[in-house]
C-alpha atoms as a PDB file:
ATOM      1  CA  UNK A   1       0.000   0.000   0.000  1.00  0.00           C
ATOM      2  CA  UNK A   2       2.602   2.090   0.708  1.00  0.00           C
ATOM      3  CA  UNK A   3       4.685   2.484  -2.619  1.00  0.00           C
ATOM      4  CA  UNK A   4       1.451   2.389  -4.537  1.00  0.00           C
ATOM      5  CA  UNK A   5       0.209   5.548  -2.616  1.00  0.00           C
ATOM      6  CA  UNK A   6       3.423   7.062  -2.802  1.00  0.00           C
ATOM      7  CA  UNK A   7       5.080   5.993  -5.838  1.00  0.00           C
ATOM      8  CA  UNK A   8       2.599   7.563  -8.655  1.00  0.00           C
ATOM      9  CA  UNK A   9       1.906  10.622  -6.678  1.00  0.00           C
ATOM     10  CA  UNK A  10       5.473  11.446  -6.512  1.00  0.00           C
ATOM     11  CA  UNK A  11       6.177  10.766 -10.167  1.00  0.00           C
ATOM     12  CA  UNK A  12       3.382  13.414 -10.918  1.00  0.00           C
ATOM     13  CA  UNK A  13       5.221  16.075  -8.448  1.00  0.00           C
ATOM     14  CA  UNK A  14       8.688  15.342 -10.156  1.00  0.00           C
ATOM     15  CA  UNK A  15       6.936  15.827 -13.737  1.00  0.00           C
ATOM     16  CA  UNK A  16       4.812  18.226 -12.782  1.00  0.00           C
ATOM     17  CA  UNK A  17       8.497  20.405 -11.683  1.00  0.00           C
ATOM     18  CA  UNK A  18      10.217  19.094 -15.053  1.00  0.00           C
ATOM     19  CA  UNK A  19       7.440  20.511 -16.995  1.00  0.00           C
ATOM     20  CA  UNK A  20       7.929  24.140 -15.123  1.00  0.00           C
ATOM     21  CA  UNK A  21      11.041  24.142 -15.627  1.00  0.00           C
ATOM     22  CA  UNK A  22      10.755  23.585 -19.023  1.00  0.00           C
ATOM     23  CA  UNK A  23       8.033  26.501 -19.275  1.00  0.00           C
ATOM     24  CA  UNK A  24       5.713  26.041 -22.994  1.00  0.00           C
ATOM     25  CA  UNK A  25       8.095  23.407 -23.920  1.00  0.00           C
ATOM     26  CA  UNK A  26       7.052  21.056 -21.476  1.00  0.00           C
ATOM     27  CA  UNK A  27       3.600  21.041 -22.603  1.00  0.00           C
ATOM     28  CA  UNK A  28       4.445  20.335 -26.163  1.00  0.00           C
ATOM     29  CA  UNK A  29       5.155  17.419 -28.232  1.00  0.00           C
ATOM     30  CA  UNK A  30       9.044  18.534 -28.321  1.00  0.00           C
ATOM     31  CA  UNK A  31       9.505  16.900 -24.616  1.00  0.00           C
ATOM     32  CA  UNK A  32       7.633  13.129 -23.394  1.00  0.00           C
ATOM     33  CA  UNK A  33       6.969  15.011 -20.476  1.00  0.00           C
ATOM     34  CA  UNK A  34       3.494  16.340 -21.447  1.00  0.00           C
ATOM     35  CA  UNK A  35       2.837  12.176 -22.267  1.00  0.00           C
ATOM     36  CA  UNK A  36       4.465  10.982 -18.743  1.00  0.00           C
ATOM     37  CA  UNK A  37       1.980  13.300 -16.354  1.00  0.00           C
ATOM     38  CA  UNK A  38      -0.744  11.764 -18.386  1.00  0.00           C
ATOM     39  CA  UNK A  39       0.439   8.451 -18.036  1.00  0.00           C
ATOM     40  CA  UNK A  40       1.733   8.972 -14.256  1.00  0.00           C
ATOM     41  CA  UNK A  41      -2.104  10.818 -14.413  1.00  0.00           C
ATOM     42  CA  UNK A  42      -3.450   7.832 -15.251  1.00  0.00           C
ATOM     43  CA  UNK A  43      -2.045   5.587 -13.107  1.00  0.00           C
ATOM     44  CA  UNK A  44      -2.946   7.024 -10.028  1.00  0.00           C
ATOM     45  CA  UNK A  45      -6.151   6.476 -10.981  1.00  0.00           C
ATOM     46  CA  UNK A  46      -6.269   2.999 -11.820  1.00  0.00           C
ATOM     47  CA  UNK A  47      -4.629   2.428  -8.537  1.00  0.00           C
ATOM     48  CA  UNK A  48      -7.268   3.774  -6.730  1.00  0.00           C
ATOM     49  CA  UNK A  49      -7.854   6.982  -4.858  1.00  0.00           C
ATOM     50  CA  UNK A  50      -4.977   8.199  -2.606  1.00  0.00           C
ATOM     51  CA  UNK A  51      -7.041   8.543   0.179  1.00  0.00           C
ATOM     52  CA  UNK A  52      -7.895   4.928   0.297  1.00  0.00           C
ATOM     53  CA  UNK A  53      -4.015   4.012  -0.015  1.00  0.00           C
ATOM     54  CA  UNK A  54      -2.992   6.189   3.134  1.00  0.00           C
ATOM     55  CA  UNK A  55      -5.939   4.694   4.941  1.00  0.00           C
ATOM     56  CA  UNK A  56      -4.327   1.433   4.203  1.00  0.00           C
ATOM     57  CA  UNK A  57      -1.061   3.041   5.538  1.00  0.00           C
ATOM     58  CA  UNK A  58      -2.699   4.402   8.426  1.00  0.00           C
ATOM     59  CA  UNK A  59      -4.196   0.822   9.532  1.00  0.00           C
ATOM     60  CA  UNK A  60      -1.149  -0.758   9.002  1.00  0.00           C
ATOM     61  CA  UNK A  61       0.991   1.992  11.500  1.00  0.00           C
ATOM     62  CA  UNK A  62      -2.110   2.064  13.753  1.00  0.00           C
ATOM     63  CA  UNK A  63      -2.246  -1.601  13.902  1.00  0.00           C
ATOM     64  CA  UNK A  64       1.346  -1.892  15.145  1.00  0.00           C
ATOM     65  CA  UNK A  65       0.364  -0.243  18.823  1.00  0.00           C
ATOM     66  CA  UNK A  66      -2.870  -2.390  19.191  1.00  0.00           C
ATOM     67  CA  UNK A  67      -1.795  -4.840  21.478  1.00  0.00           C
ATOM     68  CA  UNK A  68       0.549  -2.475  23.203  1.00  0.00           C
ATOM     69  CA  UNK A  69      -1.884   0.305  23.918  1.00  0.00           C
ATOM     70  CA  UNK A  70      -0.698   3.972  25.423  1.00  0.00           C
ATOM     71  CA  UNK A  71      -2.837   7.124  25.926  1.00  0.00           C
ATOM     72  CA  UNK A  72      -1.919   9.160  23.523  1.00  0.00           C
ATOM     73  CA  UNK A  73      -3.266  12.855  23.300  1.00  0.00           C
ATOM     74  CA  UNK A  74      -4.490  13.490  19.912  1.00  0.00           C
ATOM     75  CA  UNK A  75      -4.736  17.454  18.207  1.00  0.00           C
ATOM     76  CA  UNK A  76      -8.513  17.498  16.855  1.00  0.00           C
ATOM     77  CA  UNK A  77      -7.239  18.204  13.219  1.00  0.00           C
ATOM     78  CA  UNK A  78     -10.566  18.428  11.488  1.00  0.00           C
ATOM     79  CA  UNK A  79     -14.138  19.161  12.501  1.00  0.00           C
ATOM     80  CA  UNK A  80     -15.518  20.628  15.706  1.00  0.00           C
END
C-alpha cells in the first residue's frame, strides 16, 4: 500500500516540476513530459484513490500499537 500511494503521486510532483522548468516546452510534443503526467495521471487512478491508499497506511501503522496500547493525546485536526 505504501509504494502504490506514494510511488505515482510522486512521479506526478517530479513531472509536474520538469514541466515548469521547461516553461511552454514542457507542454508540447518537443519533450515526453506532457505524455508521462498523463500516463503517471493515469495511473494514479487505476490504482485507486490516494485517500484509500494512506488509509491502508494508516491501519497498518495504527495496527502496530494495538496490542501495546498507550494514551496518547491526539490534536482534533478536522471538525468541531
Amino acid at each position: 500500500a505504501l509504494s502504490m500511494g506514494v510511488a505515482p503521486s510522486m512521479a506526478c510532483q517530479v513531472i509536474d516540476w520538469a514541466m515548469q522548468v521547461h516553461g511552454g516546452g514542457g507542454m508540447s510534443d518537443d519533450f515526453p513530459l506532457a505524455y508521462s503526467y498523463t500516463s503517471a495521471r493515469t495511473l494514479r487512478f487505476a490504482d485507486g484513490p490516494d485517500e484509500v491508499h494512506r488509509n491502508a497506511i494508516a491501519k497498518l501503522e495504527l495496527g502496530k500499537y494495538q496490542l501495546n496500547p498507550k494514551p496518547v493525546e491526539m490534536p482534533i485536526t478536522r471538525g468541531c
